[in-house]
PDB file of N, CA and C in Angstrom:
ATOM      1  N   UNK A   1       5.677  -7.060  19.489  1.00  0.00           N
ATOM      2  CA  UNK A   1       4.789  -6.151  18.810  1.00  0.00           C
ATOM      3  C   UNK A   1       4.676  -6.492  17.317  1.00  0.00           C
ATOM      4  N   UNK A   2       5.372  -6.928  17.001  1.00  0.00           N
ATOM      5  CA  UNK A   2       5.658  -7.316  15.555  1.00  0.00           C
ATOM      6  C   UNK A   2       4.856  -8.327  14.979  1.00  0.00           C
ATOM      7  N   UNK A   3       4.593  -9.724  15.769  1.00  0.00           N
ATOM      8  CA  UNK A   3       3.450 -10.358  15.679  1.00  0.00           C
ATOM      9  C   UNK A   3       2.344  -9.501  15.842  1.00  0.00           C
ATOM     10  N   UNK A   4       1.538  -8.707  16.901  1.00  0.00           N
ATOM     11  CA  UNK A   4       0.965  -8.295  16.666  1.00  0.00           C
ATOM     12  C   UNK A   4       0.104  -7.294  15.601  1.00  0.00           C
ATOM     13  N   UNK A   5       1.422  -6.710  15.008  1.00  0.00           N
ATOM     14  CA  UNK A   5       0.872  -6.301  13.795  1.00  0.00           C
ATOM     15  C   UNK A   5       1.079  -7.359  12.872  1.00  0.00           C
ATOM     16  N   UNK A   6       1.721  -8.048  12.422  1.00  0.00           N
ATOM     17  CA  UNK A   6       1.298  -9.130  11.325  1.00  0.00           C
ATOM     18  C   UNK A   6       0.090  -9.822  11.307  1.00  0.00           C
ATOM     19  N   UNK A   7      -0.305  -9.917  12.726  1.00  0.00           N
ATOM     20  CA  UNK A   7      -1.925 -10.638  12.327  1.00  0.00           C
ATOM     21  C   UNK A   7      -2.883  -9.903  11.964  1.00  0.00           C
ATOM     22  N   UNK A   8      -2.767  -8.222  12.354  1.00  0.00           N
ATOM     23  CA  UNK A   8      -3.316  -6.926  11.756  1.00  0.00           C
ATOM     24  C   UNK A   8      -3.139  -7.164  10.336  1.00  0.00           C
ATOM     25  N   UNK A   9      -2.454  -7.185   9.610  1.00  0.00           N
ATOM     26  CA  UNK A   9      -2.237  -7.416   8.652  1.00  0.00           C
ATOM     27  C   UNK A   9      -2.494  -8.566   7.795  1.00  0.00           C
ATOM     28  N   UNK A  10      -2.435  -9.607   8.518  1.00  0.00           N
ATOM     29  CA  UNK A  10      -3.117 -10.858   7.927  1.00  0.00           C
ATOM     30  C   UNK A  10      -4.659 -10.643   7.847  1.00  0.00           C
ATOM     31  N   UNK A  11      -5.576  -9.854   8.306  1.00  0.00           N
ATOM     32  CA  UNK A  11      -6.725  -9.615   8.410  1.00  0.00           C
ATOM     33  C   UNK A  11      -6.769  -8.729   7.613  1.00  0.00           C
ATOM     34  N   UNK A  12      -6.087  -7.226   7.673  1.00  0.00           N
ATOM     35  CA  UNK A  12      -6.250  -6.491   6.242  1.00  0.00           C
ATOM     36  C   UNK A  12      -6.248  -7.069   5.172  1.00  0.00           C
ATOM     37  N   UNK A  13      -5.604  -8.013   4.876  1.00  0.00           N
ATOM     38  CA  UNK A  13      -4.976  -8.818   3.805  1.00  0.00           C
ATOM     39  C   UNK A  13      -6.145  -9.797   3.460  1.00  0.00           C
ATOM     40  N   UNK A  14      -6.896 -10.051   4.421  1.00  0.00           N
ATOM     41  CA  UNK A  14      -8.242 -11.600   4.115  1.00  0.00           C
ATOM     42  C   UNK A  14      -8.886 -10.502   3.775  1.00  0.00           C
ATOM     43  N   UNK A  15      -9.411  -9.222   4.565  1.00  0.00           N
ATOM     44  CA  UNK A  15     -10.363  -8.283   4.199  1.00  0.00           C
ATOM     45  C   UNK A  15     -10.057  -7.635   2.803  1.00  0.00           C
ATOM     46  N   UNK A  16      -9.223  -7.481   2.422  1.00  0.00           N
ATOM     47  CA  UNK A  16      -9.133  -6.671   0.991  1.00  0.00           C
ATOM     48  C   UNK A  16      -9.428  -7.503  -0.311  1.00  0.00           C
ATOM     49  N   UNK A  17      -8.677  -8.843   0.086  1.00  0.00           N
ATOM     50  CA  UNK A  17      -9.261 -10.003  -0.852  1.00  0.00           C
ATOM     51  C   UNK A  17     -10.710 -10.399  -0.700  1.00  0.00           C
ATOM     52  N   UNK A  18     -11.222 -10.337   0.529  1.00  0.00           N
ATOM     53  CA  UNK A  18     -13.192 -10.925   0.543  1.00  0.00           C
ATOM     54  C   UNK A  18     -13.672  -9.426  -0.757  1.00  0.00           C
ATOM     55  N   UNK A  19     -13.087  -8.267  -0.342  1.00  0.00           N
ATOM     56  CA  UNK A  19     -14.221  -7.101  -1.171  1.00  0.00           C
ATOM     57  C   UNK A  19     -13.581  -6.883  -2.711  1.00  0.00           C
ATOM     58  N   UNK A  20     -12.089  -7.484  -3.140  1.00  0.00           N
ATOM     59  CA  UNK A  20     -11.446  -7.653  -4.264  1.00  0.00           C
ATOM     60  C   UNK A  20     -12.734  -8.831  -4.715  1.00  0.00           C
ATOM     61  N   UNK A  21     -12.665  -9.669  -4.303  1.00  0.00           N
ATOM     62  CA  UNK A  21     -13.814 -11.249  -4.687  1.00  0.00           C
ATOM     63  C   UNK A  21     -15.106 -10.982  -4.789  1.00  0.00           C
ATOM     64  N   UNK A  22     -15.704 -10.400  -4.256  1.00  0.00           N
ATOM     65  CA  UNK A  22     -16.794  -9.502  -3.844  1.00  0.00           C
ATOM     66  C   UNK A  22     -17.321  -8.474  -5.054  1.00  0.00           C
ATOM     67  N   UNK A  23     -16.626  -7.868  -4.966  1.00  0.00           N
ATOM     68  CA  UNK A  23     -16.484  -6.630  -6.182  1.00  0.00           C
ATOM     69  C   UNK A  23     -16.597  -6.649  -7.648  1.00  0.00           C
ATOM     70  N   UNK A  24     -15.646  -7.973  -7.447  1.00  0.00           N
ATOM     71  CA  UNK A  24     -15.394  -8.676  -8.686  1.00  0.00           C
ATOM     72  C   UNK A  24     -16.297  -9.720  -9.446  1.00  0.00           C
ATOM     73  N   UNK A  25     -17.285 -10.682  -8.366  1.00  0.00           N
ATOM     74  CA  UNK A  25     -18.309 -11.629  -8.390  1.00  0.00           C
ATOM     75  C   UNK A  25     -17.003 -13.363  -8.772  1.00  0.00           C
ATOM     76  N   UNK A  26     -15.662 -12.621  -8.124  1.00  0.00           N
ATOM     77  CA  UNK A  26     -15.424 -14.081  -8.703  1.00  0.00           C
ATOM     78  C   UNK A  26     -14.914 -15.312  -7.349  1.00  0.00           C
ATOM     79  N   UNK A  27     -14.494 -16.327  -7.919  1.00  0.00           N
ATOM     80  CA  UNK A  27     -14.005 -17.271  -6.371  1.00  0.00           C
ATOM     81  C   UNK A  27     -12.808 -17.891  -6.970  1.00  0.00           C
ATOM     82  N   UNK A  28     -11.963 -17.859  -5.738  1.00  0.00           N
ATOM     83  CA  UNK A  28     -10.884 -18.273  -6.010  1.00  0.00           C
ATOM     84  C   UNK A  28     -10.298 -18.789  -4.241  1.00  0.00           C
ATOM     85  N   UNK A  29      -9.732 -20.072  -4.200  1.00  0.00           N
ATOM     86  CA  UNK A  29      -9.045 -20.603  -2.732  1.00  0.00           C
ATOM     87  C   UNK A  29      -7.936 -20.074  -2.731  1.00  0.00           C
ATOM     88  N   UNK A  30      -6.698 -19.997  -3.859  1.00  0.00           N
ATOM     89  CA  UNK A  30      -5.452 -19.537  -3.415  1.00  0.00           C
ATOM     90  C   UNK A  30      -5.244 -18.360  -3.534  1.00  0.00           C
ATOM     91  N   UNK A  31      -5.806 -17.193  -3.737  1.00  0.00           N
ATOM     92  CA  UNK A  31      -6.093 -16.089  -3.496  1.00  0.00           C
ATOM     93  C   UNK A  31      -6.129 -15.775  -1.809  1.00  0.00           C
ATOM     94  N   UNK A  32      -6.999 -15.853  -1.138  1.00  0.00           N
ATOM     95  CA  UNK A  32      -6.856 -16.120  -0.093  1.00  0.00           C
ATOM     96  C   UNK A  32      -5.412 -15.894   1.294  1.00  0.00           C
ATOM     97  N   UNK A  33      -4.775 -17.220   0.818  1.00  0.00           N
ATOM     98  CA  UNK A  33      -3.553 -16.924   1.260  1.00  0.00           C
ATOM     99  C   UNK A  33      -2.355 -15.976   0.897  1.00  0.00           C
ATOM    100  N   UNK A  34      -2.570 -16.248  -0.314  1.00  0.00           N
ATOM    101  CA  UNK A  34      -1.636 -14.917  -0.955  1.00  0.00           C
ATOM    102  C   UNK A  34      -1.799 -13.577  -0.397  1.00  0.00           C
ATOM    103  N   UNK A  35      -3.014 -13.424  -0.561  1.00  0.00           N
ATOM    104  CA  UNK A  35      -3.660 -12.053   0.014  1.00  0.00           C
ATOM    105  C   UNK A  35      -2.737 -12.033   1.553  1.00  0.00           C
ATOM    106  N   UNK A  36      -3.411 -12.815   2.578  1.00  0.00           N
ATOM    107  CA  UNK A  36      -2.885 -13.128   3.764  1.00  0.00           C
ATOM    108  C   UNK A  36      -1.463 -12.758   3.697  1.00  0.00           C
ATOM    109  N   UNK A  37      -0.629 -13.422   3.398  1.00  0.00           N
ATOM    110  CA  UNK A  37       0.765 -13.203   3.407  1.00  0.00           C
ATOM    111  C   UNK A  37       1.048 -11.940   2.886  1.00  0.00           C
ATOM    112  N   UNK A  38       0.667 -11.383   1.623  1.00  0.00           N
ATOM    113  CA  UNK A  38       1.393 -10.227   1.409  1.00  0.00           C
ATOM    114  C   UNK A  38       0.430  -8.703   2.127  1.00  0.00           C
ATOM    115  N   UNK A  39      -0.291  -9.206   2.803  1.00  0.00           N
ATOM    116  CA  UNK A  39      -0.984  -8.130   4.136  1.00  0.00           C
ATOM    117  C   UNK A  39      -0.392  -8.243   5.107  1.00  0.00           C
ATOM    118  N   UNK A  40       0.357  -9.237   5.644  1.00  0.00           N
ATOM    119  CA  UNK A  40       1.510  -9.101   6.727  1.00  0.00           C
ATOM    120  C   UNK A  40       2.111  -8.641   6.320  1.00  0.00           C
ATOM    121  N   UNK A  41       2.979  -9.152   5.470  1.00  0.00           N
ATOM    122  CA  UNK A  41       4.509  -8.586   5.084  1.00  0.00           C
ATOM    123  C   UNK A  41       3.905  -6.745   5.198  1.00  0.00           C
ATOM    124  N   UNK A  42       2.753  -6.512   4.340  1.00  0.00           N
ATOM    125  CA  UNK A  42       2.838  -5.228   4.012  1.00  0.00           C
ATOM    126  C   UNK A  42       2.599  -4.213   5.270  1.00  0.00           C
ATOM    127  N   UNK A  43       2.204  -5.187   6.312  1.00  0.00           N
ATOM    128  CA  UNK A  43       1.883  -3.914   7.505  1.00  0.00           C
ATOM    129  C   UNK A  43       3.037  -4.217   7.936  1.00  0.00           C
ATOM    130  N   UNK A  44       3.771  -5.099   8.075  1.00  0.00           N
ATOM    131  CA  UNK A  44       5.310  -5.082   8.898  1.00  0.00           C
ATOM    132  C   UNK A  44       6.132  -4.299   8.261  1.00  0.00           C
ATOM    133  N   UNK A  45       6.245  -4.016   7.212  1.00  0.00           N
ATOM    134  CA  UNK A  45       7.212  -3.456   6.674  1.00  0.00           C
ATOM    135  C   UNK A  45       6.670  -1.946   6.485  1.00  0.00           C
ATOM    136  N   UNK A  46       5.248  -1.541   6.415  1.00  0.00           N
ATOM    137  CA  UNK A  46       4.977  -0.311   6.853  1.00  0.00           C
ATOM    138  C   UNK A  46       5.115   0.270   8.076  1.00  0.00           C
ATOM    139  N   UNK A  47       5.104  -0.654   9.460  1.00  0.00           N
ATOM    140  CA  UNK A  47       5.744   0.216  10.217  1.00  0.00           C
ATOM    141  C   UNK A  47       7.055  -0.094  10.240  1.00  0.00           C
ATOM    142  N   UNK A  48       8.282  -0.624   9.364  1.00  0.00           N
ATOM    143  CA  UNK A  48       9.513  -0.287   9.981  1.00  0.00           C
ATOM    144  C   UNK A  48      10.060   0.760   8.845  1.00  0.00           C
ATOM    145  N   UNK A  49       9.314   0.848   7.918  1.00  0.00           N
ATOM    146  CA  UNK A  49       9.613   2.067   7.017  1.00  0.00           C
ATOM    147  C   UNK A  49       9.157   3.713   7.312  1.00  0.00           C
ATOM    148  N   UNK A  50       7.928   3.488   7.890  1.00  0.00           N
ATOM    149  CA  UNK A  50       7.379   5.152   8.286  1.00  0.00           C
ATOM    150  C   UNK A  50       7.267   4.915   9.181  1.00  0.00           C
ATOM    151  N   UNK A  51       7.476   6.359   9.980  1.00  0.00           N
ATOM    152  CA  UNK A  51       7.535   6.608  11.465  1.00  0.00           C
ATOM    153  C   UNK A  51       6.380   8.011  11.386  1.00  0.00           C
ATOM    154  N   UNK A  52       5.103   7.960  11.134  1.00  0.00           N
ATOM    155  CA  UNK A  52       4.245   9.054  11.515  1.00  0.00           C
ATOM    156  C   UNK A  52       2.772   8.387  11.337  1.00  0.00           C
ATOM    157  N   UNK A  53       2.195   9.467  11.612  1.00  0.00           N
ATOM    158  CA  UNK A  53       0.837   9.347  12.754  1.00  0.00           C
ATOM    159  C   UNK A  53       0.746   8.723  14.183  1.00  0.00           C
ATOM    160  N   UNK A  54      -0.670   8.453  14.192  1.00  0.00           N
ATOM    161  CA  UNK A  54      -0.807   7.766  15.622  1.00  0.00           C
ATOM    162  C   UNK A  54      -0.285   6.675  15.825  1.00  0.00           C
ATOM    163  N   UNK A  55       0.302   6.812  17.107  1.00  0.00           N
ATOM    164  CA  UNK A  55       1.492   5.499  17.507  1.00  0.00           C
ATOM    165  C   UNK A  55       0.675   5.057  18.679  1.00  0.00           C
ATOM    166  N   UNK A  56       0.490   3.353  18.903  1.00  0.00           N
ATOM    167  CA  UNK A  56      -0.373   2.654  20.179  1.00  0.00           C
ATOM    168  C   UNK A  56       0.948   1.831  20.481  1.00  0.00           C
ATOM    169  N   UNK A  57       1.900   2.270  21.185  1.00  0.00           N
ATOM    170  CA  UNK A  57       2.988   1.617  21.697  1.00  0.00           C
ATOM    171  C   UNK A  57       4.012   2.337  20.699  1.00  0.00           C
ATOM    172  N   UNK A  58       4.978   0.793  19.948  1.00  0.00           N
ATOM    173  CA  UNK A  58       5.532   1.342  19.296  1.00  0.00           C
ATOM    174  C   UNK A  58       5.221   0.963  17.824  1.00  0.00           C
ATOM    175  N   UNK A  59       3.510   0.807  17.367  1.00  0.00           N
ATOM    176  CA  UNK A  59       2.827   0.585  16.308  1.00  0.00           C
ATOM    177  C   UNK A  59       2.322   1.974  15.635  1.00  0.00           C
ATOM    178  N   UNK A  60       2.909   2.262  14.708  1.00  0.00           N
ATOM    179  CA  UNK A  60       2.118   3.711  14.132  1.00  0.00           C
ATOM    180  C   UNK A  60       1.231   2.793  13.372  1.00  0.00           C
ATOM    181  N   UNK A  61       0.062   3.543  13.523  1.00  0.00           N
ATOM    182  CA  UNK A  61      -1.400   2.779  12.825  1.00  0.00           C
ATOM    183  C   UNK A  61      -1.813   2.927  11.685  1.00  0.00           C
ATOM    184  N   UNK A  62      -1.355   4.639  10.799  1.00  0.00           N
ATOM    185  CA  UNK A  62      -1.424   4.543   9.511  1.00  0.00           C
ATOM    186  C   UNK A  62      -0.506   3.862   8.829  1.00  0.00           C
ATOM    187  N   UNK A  63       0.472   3.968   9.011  1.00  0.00           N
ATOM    188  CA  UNK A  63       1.625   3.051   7.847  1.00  0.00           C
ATOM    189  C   UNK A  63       1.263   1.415   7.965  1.00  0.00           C
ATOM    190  N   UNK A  64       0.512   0.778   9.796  1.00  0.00           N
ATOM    191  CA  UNK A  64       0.194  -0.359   9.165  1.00  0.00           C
ATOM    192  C   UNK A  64      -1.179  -0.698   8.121  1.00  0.00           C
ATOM    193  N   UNK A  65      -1.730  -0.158   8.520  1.00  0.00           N
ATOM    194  CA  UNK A  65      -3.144  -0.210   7.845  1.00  0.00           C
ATOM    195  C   UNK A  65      -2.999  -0.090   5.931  1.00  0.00           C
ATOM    196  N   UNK A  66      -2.187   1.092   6.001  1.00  0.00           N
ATOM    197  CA  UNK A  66      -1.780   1.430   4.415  1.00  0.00           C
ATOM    198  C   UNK A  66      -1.311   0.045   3.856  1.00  0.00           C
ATOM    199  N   UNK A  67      -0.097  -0.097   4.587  1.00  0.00           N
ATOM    200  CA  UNK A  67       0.890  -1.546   4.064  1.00  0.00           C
ATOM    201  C   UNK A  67       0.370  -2.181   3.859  1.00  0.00           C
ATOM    202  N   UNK A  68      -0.899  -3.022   4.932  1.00  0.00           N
ATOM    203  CA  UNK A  68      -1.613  -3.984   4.684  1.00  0.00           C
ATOM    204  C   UNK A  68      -2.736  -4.283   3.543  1.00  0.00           C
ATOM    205  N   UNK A  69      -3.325  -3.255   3.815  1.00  0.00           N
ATOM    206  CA  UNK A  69      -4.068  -3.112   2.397  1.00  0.00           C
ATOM    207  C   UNK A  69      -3.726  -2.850   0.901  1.00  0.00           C
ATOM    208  N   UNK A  70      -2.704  -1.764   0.768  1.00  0.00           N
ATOM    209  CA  UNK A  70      -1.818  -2.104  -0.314  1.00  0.00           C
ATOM    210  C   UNK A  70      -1.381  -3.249  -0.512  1.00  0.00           C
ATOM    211  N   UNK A  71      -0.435  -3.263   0.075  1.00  0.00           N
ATOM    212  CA  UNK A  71       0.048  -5.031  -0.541  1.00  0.00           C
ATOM    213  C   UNK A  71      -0.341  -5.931  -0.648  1.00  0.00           C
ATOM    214  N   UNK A  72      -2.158  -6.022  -0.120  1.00  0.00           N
ATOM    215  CA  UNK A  72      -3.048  -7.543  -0.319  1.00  0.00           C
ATOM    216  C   UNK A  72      -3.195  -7.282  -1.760  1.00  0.00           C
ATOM    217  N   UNK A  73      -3.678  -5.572  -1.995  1.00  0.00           N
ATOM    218  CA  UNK A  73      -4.566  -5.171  -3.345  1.00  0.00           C
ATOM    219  C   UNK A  73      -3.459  -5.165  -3.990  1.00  0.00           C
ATOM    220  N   UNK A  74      -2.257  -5.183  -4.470  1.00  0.00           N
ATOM    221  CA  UNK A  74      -1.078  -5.400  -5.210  1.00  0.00           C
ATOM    222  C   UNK A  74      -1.058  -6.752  -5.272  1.00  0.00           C
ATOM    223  N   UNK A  75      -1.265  -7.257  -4.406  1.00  0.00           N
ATOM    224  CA  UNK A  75      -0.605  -8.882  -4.704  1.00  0.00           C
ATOM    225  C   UNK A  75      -2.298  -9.547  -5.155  1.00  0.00           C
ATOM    226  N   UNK A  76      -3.540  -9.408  -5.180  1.00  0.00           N
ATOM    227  CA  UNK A  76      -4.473  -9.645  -6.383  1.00  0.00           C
ATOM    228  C   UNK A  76      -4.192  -9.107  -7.377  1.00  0.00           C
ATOM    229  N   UNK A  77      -4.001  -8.147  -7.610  1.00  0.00           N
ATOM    230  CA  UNK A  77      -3.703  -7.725  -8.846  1.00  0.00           C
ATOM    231  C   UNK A  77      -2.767  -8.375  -9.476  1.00  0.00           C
ATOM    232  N   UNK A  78      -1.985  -8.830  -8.754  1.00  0.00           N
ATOM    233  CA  UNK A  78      -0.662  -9.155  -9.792  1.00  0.00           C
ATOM    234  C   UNK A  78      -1.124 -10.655  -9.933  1.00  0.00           C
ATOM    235  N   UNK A  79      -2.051 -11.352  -8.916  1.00  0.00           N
ATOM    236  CA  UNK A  79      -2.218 -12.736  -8.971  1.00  0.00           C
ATOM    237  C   UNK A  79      -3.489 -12.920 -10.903  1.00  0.00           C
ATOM    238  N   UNK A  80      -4.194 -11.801 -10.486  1.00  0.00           N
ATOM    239  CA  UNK A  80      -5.150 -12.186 -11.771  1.00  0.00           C
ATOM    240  C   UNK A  80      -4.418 -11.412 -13.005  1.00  0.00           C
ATOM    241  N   UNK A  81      -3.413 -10.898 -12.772  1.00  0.00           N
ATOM    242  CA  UNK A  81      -2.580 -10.759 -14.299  1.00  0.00           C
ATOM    243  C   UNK A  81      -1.983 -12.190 -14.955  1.00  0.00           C
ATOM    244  N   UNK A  82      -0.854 -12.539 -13.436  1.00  0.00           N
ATOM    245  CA  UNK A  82      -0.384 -13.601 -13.933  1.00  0.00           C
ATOM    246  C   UNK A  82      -1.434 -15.025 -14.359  1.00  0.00           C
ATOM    247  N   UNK A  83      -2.201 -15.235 -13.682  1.00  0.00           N
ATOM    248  CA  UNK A  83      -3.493 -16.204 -14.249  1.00  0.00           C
ATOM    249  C   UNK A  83      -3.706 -15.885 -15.507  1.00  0.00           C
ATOM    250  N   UNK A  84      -4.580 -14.702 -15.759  1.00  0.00           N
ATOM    251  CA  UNK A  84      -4.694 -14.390 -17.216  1.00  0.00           C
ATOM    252  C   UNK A  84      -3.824 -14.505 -18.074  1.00  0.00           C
ATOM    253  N   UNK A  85      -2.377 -14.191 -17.969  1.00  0.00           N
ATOM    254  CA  UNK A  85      -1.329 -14.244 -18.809  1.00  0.00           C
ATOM    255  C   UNK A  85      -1.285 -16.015 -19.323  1.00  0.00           C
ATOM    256  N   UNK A  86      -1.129 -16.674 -18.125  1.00  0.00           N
ATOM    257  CA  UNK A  86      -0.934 -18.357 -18.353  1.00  0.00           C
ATOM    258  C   UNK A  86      -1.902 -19.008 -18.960  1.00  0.00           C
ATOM    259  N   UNK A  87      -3.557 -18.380 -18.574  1.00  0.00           N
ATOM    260  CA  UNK A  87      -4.896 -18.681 -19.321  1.00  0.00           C
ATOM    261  C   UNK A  87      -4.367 -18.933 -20.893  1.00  0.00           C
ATOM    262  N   UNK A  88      -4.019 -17.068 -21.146  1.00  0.00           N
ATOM    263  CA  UNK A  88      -3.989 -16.980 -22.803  1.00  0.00           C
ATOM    264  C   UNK A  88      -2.890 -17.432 -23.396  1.00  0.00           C
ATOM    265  N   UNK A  89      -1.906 -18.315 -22.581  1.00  0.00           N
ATOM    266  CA  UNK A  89      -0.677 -19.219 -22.838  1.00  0.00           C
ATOM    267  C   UNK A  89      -1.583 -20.592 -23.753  1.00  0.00           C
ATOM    268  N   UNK A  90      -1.675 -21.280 -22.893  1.00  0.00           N
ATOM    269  CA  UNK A  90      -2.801 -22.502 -22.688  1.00  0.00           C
ATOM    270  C   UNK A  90      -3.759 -22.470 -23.868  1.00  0.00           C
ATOM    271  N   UNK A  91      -4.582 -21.245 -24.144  1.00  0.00           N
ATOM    272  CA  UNK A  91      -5.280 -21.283 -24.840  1.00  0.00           C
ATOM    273  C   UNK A  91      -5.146 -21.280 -26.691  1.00  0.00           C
ATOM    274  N   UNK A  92      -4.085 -20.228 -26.350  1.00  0.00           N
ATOM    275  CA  UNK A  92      -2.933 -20.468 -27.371  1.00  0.00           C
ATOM    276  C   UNK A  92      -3.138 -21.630 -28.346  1.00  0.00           C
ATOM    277  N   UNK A  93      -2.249 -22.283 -27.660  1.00  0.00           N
ATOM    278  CA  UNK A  93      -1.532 -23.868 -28.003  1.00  0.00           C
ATOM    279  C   UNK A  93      -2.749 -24.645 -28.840  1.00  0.00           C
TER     280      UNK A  93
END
């Protein structure tokens, strides 16, 4: 079951980054994966942390959905801080 929600999550995770990119008008490739990865992690670890709402086995569907999407939109965020931060490093100099 656990795979199964990680690829839930790998898809929250592509989906939150296409409308983060989207939203934003910008492009970026390693964005992408990042997103990906920390939308798994975040629906896996939302369901082994909360145990409520609707359960389809032993998947509660809000805590993955939350996880996943949080943690794609946390981990852009933190990706175009740290970019910007290294930009105005660089530019610096």
């Amino acid at each position: 079951m656990i795979v199964i929600i990680a690829i839930l999550g790998v898809l929250l995770g592509l989906g939150t980054a296409w409308i983060c990119l989207f939203a934003t008008a910008r492009s970026s490739t390693i964005l992408w994966p990042v997103a990906a990865v920390f939308g798994g992690l975040g629906a896996v670890s939302g369901n082994q942390l909360l145990s409520w709402g609707p359960a389809l086995g032993s998947m509660y569907i809000l805590p993955v959905v939350t996880g996943g999407i949080v943690m794609a939109f946390v981990s852009v965020c933190g990706f175009y801080i740290v970019r910007n931060y290294f930009k105005a490093l660089r530019k610096k100099d």
